[in-house]
C-alpha atoms as a PDB file:
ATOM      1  CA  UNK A   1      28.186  -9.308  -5.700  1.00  0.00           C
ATOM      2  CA  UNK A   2      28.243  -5.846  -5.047  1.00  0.00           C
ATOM      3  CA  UNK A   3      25.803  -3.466  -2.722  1.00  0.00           C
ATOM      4  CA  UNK A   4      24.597  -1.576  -6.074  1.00  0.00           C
ATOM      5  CA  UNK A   5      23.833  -4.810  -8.220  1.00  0.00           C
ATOM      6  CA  UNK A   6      22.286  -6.084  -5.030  1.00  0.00           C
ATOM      7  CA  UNK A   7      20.040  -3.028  -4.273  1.00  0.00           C
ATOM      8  CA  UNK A   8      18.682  -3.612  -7.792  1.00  0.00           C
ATOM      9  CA  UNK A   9      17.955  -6.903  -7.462  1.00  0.00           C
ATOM     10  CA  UNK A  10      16.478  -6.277  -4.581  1.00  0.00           C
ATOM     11  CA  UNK A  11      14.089  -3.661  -6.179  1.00  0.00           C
ATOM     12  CA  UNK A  12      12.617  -6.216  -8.850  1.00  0.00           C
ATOM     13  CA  UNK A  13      12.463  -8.801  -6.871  1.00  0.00           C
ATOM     14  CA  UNK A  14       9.907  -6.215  -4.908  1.00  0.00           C
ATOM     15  CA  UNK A  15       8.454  -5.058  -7.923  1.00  0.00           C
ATOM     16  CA  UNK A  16       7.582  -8.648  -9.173  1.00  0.00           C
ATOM     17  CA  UNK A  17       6.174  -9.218  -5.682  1.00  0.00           C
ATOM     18  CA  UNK A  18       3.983  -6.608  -5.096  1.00  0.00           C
ATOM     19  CA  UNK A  19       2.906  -6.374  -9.225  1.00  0.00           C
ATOM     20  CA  UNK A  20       1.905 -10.100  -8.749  1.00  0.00           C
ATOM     21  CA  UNK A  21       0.116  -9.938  -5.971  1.00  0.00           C
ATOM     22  CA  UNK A  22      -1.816  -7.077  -7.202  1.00  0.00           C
ATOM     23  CA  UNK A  23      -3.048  -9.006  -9.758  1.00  0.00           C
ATOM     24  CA  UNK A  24      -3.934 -12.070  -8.096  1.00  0.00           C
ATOM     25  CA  UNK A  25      -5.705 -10.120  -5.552  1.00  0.00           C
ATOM     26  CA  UNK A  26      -7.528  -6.912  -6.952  1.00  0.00           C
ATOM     27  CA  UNK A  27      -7.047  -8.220 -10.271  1.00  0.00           C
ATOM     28  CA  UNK A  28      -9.037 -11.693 -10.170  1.00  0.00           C
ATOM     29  CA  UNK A  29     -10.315 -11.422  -6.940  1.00  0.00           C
ATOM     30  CA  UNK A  30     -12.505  -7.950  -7.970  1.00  0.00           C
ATOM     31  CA  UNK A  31     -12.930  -9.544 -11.241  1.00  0.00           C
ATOM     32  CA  UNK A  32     -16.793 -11.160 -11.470  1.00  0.00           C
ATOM     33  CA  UNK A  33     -17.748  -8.353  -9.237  1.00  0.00           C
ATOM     34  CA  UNK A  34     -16.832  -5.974 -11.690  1.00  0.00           C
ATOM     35  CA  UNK A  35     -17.898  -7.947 -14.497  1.00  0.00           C
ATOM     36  CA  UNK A  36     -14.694  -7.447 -16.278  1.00  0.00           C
ATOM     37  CA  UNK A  37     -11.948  -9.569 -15.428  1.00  0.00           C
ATOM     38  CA  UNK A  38      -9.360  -7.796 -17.812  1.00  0.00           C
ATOM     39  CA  UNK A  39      -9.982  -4.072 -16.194  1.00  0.00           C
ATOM     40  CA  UNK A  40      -9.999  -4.965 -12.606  1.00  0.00           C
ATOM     41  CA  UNK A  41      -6.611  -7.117 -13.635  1.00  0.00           C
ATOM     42  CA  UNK A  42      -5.596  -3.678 -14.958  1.00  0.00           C
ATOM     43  CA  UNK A  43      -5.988  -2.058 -11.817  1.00  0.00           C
ATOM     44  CA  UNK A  44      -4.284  -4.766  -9.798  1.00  0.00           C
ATOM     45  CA  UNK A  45      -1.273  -4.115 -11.753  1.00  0.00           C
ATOM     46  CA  UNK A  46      -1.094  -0.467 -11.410  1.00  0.00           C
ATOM     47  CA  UNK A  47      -1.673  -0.624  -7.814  1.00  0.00           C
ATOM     48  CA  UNK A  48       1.138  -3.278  -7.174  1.00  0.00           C
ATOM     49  CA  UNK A  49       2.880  -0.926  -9.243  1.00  0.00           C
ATOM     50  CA  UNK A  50       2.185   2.132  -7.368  1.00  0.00           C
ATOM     51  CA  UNK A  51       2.727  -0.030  -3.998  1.00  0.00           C
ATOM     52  CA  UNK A  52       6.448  -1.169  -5.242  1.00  0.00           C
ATOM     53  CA  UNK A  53       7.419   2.244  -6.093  1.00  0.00           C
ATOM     54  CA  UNK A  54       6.194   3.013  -2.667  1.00  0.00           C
ATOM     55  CA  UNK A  55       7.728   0.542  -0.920  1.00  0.00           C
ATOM     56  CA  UNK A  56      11.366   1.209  -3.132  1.00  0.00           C
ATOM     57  CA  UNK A  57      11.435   5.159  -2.664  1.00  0.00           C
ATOM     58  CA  UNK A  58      10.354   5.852   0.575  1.00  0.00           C
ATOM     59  CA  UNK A  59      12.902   7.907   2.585  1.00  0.00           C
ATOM     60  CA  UNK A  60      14.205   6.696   5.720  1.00  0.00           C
ATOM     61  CA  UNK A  61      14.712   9.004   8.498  1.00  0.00           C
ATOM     62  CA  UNK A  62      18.265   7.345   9.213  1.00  0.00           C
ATOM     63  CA  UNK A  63      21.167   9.267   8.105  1.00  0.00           C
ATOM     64  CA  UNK A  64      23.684   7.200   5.812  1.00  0.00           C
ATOM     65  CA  UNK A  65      27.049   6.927   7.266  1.00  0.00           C
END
């Protein structure tokens, strides 16, 4: 497998991750405090979102050789 098709893997694979785990944990953990289970899952998503973007662009302060 090549570096390329494994650096994209590697990005959903994080994505999935962090979009999961946004749900299960704002998502239906915020949900009967919030009284709607469907909006705070809404959230969770878009922050797991936000976090795997994050996570995937963040510059290093390594130079590439």
């Amino acid at each position: 497998m090549s570096k390329n098709k494994a650096k994209k893997n590697s990005e959903r694979g994080t994505y999935a991750l962090c979009i999961t785990t946004g749900l299960i944990v704002v998502g239906l953990g915020l949900g009967p405090l919030l009284g709607s289970v469907l909006a705070s899952s809404a959230v969770g998503v878009a922050v797991g979102g936000i976090a795997a973007y994050l996570i995937n662009n963040r510059k290093s302060s390594r130079k590439k050789q």
